[in-house]
N, C-alpha and C. Protein backbone atom coordinates (compact mmCIF):
# COMPACT_ATOMS: atom_id res chain seq x y z
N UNK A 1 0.85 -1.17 0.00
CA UNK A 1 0.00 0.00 0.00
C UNK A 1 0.89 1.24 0.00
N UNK A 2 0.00 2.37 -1.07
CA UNK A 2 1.16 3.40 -0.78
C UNK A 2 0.10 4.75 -0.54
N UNK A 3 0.46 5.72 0.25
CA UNK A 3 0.27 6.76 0.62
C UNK A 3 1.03 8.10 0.64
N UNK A 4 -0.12 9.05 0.60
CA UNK A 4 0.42 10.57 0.00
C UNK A 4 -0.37 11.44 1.33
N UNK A 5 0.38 11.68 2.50
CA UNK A 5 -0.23 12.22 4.10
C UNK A 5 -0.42 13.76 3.42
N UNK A 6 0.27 14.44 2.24
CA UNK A 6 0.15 15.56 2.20
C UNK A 6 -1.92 15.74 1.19
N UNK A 7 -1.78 15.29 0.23
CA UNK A 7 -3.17 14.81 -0.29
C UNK A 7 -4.18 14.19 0.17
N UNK A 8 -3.33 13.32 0.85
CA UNK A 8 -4.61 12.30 2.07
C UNK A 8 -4.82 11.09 0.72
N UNK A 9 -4.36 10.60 0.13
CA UNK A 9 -4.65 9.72 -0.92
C UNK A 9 -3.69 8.19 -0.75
N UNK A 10 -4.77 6.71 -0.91
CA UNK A 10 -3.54 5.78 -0.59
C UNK A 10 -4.12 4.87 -1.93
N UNK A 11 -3.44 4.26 -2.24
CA UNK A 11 -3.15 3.54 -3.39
C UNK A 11 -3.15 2.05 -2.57
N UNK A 12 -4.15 1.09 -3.06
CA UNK A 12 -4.06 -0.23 -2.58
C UNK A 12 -3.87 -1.03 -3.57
N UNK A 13 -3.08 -1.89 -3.77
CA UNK A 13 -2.45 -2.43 -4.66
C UNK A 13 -3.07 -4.24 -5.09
N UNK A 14 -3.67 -4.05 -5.84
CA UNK A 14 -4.42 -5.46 -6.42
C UNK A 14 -3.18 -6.33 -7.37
N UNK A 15 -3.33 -7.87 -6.70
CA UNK A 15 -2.11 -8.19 -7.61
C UNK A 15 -2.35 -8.48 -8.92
N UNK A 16 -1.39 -8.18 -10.03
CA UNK A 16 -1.51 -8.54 -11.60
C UNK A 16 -2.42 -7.74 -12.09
N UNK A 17 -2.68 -6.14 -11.01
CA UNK A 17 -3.05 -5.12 -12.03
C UNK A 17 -2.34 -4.50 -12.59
N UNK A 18 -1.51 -4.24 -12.69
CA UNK A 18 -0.25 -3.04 -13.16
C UNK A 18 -0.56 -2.28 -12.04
N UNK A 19 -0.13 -2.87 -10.73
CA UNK A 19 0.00 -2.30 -9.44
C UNK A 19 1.36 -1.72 -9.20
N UNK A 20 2.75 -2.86 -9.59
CA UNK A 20 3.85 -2.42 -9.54
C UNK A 20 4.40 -1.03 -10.49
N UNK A 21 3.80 -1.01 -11.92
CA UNK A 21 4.09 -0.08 -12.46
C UNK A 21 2.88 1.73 -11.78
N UNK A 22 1.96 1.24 -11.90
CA UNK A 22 1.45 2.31 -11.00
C UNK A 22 1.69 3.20 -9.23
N UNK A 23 2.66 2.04 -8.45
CA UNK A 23 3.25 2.18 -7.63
C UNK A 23 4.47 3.06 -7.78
N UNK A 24 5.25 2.86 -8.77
CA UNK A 24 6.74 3.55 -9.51
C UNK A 24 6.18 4.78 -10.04
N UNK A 25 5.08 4.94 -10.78
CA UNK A 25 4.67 6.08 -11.14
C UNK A 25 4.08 7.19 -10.23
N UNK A 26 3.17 6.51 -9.10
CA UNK A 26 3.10 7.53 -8.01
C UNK A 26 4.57 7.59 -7.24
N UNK A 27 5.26 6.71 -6.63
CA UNK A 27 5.95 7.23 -6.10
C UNK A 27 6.86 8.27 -7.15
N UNK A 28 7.48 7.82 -8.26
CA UNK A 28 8.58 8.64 -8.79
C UNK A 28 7.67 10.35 -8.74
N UNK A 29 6.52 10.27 -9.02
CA UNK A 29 5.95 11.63 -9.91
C UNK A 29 4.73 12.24 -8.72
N UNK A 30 4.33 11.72 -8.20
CA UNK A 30 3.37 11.79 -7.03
C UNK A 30 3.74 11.98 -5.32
N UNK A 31 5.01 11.75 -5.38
CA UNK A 31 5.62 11.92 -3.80
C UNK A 31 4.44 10.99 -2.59
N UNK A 32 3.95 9.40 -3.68
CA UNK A 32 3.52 8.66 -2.76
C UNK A 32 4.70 8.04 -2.01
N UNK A 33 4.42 7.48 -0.38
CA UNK A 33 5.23 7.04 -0.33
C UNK A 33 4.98 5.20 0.51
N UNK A 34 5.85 3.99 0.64
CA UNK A 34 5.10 2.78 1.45
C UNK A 34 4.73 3.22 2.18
N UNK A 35 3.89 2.31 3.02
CA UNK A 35 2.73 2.24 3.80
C UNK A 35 4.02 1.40 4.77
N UNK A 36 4.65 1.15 5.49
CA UNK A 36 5.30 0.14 5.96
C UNK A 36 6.62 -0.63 4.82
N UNK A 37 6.90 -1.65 5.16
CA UNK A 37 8.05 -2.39 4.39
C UNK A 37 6.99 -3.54 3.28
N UNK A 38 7.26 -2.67 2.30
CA UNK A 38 6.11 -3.68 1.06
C UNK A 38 6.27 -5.50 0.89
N UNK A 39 7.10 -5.66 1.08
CA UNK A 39 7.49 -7.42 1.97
C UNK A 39 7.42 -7.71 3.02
N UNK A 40 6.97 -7.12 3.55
CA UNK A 40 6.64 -7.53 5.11
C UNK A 40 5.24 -7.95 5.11
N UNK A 41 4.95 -9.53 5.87
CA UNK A 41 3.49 -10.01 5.80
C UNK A 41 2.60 -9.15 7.18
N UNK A 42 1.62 -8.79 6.66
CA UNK A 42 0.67 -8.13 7.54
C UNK A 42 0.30 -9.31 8.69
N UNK A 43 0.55 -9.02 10.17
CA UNK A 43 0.53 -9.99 11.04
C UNK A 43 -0.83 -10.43 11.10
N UNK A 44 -0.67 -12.07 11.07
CA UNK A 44 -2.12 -12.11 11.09
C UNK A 44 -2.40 -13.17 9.80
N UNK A 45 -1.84 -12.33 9.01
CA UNK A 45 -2.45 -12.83 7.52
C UNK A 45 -1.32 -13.45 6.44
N UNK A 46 -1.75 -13.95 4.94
CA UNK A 46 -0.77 -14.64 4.41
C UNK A 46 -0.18 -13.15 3.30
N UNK A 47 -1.02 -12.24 3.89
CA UNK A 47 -0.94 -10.76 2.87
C UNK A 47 0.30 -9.91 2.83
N UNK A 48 0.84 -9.86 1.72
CA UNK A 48 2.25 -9.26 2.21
C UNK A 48 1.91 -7.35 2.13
N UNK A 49 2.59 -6.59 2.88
CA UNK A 49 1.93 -5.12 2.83
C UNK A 49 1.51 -4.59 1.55
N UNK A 50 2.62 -4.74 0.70
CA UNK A 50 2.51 -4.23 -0.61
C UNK A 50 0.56 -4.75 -1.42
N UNK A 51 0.72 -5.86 -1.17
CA UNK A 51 -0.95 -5.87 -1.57
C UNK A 51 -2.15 -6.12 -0.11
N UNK A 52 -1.41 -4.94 0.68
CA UNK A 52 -2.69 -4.90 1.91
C UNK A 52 -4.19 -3.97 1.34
N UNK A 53 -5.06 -4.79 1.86
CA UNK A 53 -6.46 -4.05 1.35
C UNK A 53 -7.53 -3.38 2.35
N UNK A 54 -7.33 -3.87 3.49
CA UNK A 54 -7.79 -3.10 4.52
C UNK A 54 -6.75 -1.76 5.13
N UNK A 55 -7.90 -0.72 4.67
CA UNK A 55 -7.28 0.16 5.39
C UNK A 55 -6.38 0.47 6.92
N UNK A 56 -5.67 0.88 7.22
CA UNK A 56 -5.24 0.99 8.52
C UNK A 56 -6.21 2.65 9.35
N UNK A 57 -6.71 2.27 10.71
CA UNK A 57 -7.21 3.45 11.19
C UNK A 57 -7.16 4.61 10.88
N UNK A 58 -5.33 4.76 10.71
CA UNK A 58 -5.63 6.05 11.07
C UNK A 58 -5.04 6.62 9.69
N UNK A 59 -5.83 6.08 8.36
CA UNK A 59 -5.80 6.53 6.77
C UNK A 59 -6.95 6.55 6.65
N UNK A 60 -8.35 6.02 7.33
CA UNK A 60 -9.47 6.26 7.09
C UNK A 60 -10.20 7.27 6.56
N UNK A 61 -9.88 8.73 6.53
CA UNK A 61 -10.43 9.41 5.68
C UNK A 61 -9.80 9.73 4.52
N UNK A 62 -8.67 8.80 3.96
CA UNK A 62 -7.98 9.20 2.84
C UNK A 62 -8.65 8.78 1.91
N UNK A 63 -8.60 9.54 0.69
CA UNK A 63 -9.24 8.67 -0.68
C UNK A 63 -8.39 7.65 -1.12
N UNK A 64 -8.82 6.85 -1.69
CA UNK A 64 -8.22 4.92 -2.22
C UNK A 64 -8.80 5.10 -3.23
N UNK A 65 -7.00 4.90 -4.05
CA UNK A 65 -7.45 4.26 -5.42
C UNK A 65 -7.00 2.84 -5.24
N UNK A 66 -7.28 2.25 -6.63
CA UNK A 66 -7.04 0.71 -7.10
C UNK A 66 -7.01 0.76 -8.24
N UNK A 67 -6.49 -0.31 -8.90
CA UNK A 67 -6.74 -0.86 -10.23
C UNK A 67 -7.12 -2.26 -10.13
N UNK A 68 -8.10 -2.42 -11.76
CA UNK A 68 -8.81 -3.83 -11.77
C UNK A 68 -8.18 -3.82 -13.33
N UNK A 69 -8.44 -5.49 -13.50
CA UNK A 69 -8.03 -6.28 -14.42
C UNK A 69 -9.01 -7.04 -14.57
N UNK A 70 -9.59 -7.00 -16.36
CA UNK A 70 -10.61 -8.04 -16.82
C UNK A 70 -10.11 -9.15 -16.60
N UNK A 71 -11.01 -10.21 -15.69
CA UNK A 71 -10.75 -11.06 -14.90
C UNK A 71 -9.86 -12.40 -15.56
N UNK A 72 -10.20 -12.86 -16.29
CA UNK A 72 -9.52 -13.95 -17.30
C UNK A 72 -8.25 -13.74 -17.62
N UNK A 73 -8.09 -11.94 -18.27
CA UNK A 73 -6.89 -11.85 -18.35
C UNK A 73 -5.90 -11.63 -17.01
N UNK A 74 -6.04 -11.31 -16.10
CA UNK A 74 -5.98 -11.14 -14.81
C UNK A 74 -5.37 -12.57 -14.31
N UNK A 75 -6.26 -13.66 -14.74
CA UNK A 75 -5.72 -14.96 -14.24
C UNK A 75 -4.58 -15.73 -14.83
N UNK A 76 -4.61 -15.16 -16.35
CA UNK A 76 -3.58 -15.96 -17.36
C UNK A 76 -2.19 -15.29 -17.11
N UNK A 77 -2.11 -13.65 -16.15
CA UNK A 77 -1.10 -12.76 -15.68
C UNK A 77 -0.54 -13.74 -14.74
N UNK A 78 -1.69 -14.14 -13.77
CA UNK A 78 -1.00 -14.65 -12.58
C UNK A 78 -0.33 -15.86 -12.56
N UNK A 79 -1.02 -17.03 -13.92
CA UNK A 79 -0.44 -17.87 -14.24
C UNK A 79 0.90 -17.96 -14.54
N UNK A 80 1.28 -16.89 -15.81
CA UNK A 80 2.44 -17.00 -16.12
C UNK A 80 3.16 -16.42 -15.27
N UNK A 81 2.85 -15.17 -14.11
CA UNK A 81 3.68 -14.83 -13.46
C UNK A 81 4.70 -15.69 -12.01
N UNK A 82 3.48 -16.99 -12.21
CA UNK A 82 3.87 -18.29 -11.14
C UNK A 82 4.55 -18.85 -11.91
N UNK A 83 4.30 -19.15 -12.99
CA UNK A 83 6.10 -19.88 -13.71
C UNK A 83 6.94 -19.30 -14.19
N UNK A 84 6.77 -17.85 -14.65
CA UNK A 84 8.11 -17.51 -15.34
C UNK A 84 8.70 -16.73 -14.07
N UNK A 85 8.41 -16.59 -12.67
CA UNK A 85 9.00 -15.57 -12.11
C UNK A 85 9.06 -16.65 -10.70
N UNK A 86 8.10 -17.35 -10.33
CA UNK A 86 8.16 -18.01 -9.07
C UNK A 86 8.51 -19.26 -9.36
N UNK A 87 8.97 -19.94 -10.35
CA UNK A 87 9.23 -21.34 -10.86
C UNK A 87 8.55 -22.13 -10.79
N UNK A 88 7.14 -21.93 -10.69
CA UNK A 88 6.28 -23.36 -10.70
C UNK A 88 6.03 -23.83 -12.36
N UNK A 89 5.57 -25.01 -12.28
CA UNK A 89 5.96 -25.34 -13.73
C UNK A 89 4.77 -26.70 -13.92
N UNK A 90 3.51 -25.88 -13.75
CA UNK A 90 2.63 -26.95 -13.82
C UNK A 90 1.54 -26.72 -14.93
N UNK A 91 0.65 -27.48 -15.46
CA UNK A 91 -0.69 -27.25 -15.87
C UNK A 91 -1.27 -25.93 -16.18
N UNK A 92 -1.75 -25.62 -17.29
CA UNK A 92 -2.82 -24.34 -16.63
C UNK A 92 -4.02 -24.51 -16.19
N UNK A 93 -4.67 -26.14 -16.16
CA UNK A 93 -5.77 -26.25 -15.71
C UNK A 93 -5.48 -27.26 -14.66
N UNK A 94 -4.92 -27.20 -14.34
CA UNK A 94 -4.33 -27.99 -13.19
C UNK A 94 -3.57 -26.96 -11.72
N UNK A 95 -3.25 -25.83 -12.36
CA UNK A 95 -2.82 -24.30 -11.73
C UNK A 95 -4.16 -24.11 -11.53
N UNK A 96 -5.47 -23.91 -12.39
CA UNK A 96 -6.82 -23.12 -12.31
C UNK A 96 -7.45 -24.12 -11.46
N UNK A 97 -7.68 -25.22 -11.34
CA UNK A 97 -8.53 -26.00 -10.54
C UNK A 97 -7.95 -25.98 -8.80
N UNK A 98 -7.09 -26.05 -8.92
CA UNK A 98 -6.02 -26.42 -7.27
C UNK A 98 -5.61 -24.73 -6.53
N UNK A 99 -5.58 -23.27 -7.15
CA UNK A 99 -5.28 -22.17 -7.08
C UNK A 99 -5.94 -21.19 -6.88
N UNK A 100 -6.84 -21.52 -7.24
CA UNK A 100 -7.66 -20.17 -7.48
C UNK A 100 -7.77 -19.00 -6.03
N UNK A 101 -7.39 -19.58 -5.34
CA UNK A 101 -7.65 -18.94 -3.79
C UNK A 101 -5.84 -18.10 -3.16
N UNK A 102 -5.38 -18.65 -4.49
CA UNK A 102 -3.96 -18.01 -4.12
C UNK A 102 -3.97 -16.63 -4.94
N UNK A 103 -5.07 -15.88 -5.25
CA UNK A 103 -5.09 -14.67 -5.59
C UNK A 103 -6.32 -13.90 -4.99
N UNK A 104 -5.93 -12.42 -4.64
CA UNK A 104 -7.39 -12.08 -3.92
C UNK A 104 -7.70 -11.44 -4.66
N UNK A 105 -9.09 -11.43 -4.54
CA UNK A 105 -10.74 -11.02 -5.12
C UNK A 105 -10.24 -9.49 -5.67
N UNK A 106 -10.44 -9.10 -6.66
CA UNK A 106 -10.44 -7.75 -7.10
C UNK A 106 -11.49 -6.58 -6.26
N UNK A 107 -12.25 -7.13 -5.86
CA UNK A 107 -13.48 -6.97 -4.82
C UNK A 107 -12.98 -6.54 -3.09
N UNK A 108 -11.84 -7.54 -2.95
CA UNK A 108 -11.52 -6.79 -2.02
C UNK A 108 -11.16 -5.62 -1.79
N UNK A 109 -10.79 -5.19 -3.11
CA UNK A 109 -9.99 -3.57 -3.25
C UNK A 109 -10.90 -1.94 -3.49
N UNK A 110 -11.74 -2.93 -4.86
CA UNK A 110 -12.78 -2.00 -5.26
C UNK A 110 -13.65 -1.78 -4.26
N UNK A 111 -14.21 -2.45 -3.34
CA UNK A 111 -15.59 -2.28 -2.41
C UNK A 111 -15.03 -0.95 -1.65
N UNK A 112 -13.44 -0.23 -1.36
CA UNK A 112 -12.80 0.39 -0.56
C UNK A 112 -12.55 1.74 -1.50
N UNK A 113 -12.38 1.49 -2.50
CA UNK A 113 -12.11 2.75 -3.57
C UNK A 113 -13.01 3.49 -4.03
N UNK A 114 -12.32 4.41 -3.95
CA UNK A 114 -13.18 6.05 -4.49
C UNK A 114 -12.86 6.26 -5.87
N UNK A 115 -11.50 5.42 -6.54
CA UNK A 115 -10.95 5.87 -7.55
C UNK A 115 -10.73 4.44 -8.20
N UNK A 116 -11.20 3.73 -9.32
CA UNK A 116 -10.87 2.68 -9.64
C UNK A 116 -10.04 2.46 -11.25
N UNK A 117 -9.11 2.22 -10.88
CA UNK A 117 -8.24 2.56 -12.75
C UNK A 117 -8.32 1.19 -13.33
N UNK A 118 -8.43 1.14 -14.49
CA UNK A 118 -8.91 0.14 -15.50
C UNK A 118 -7.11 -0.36 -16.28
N UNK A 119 -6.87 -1.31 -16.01
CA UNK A 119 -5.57 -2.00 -16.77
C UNK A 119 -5.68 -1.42 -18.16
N UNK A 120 -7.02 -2.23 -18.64
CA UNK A 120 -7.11 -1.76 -20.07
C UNK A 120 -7.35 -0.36 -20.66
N UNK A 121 -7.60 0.45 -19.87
CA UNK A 121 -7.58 2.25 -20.02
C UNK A 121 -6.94 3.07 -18.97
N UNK A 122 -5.51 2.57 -18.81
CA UNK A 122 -4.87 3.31 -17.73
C UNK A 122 -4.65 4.38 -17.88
N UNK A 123 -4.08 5.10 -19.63
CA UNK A 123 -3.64 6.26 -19.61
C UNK A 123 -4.65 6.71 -19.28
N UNK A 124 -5.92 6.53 -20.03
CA UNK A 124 -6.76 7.94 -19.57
C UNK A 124 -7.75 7.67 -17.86
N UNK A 125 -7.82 6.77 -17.59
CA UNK A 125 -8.50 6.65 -16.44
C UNK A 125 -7.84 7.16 -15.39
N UNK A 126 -6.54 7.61 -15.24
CA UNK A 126 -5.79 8.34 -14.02
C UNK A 126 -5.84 9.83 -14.58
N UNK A 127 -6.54 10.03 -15.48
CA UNK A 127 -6.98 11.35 -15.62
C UNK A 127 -8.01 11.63 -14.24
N UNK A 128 -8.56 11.07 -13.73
CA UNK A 128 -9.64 10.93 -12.95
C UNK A 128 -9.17 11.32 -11.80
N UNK A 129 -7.76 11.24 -11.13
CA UNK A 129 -7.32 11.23 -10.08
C UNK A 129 -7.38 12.60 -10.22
N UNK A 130 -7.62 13.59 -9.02
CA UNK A 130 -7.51 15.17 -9.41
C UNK A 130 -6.22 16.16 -8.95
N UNK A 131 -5.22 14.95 -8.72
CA UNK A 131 -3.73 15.38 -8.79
C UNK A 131 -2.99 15.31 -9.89
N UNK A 132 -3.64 14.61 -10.92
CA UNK A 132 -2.90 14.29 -12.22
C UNK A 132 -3.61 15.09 -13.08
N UNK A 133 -2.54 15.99 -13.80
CA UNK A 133 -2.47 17.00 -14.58
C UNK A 133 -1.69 16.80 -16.09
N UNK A 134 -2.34 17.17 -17.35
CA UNK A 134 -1.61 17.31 -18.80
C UNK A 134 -0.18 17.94 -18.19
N UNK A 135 0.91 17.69 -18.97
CA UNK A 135 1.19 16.22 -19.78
C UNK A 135 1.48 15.32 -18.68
N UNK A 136 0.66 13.67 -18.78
CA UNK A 136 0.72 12.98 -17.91
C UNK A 136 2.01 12.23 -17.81
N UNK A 137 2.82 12.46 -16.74
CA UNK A 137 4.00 11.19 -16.97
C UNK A 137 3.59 9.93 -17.29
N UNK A 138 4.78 9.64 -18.33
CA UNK A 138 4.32 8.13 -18.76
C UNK A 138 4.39 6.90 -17.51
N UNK A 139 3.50 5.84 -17.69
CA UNK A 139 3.23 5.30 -16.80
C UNK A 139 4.28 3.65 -17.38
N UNK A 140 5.52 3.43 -16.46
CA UNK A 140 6.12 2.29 -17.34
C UNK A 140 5.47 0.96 -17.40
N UNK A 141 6.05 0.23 -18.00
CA UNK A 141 5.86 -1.13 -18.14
C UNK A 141 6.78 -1.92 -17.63
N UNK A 142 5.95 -2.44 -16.31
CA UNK A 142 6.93 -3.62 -15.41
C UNK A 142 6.66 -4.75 -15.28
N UNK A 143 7.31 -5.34 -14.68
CA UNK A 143 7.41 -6.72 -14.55
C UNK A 143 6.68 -7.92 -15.38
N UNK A 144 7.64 -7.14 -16.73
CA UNK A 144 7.33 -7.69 -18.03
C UNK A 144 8.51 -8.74 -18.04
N UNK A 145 8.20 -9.97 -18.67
CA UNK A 145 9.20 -11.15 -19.17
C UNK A 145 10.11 -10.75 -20.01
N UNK A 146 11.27 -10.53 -19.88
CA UNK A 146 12.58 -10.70 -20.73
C UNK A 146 12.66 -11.87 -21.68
N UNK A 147 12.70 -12.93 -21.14
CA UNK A 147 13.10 -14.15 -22.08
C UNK A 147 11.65 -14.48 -22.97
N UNK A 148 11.33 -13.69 -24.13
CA UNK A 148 10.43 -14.01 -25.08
C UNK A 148 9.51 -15.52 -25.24
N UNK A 149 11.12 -16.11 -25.50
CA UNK A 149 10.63 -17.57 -26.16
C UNK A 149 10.42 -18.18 -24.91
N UNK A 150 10.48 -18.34 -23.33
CA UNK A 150 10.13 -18.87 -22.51
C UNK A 150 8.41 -18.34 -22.01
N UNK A 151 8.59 -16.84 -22.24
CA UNK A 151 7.06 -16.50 -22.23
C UNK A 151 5.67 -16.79 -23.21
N UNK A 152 6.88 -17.04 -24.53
CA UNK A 152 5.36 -17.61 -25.47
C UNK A 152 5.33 -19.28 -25.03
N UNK A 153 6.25 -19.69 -24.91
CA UNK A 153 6.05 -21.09 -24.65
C UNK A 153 5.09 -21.26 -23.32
N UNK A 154 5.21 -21.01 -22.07
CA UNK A 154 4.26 -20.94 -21.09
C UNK A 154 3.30 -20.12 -21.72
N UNK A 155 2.65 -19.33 -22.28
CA UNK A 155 1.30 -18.15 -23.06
C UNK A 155 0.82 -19.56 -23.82
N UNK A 156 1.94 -20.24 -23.97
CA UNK A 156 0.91 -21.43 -25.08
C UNK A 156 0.28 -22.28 -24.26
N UNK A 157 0.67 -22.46 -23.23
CA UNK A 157 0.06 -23.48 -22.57
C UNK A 157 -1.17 -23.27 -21.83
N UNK A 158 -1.28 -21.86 -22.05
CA UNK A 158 -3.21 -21.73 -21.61
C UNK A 158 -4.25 -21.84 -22.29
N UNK A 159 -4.96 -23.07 -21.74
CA UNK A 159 -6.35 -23.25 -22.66
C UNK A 159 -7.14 -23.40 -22.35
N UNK A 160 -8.53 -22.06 -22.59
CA UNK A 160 -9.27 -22.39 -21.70
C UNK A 160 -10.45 -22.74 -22.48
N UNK A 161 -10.94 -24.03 -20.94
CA UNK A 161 -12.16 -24.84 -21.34
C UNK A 161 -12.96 -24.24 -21.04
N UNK A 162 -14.17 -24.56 -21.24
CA UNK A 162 -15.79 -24.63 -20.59
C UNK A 162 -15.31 -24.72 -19.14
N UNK A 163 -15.04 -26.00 -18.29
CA UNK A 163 -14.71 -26.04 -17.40
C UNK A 163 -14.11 -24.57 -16.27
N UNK A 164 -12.81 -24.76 -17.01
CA UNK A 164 -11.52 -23.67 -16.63
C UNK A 164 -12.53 -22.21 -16.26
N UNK A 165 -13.33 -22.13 -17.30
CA UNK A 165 -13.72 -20.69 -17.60
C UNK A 165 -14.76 -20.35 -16.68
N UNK A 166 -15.67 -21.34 -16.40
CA UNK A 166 -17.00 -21.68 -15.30
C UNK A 166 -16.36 -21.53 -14.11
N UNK A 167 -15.18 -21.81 -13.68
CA UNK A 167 -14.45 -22.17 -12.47
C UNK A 167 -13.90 -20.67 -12.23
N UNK A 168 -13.34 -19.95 -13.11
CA UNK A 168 -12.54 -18.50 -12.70
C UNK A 168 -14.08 -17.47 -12.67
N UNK A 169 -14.87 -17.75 -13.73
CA UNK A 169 -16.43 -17.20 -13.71
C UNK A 169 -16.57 -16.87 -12.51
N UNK A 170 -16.79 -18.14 -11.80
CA UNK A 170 -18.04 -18.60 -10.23
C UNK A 170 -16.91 -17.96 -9.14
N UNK A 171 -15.71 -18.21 -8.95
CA UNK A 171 -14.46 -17.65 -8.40
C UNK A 171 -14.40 -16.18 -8.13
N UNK A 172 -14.85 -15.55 -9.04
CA UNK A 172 -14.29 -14.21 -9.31
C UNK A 172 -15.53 -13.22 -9.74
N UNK A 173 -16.69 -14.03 -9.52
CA UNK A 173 -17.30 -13.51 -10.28
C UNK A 173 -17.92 -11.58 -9.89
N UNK A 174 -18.04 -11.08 -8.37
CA UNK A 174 -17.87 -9.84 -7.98
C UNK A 174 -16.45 -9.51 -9.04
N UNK A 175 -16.00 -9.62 -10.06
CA UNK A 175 -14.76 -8.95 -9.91
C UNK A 175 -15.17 -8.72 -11.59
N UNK A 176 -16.04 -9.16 -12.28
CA UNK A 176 -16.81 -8.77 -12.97
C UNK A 176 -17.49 -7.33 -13.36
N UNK A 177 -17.47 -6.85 -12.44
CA UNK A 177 -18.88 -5.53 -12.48
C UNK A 177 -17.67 -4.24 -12.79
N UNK A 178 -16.58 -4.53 -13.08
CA UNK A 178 -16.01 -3.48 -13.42
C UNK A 178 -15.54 -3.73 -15.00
């Protein structure tokens, strides 16, 4: 989570939204700053700070943004981001049936936000924020795969069924309405 005490504004971070690159962009250009040590697990929970979603007390009247990710694509992020970055090296419907609970609800974030930015319309949806002003700093692109041919090779291996698709549907399905 990141916060701006001078604006009163905190940024809660949904995983496999373009959280990390929106994090770099407030902090570099926004003077957001962590919420705590962004690897550090919130006591209590399996939540590491960086994607904490409950507010802390005493940020309660700050405005919260988030970003959401159309859900499917959202899941095929998290897929490949478990093998090409965390080394697992399994199934994609075998990852989707046994997993699904190792990512949280987009819902947890949005039900809290005043400000919700869209993956797929980032440039202009942080127009919305009323600290961000023409010309907008560019917003980078992170924790993108280097090794091409290892990323299309895992990208090939997602296929989704009837099954697969009913299962992330019923899963996720609050995470829909955006």
């Amino acid at each position: 989570m990141l916060v701006n005490h001078d604006i009163q504004f905190t940024f809660i971070h949904a995983g496999k939204c373009a959280g990390i690159a929106l994090s770099q962009w407030l902090l570099n250009h926004y003077d957001f700053e962590y919420y705590g040590d962004p690897d550090a697990k919130i006591p209590g929970t399996k939540i590491v700070e960086r994607h904490r979603f409950v507010i802390p007390d005493e940020l309660k009247g700050y405005k919260v943004i988030t970003s959401v990710r159309e859900p499917f694509a959202r899941w095929e992020s998290f897929y490949l981001y478990q093998n090409l970055v965390m080394g697992f090296d399994i199934p994609f419907g075998q990852f989707t049936r046994e997993r699904l609970d190792w990512i949280s609800k987009q819902s947890e974030y949005t039900c809290q936000a005043d400000y919700v930015l869209r993956v797929e319309s980032l440039a202009e949806d942080v127009l919305k924020l009323p600290f961000v002003k023409q010309p907008v700093p560019e917003i980078p692109r992170l924790n993108v795969s280097r090794d091409q041919a290892r990323y299309d090779e895992i990208r090939s291996r997602i296929v989704w069924t009837i099954e697969l698709r009913s299962l992330v549907a019923e899963h996720f399905k609050e995470d829909f309405d955006y």
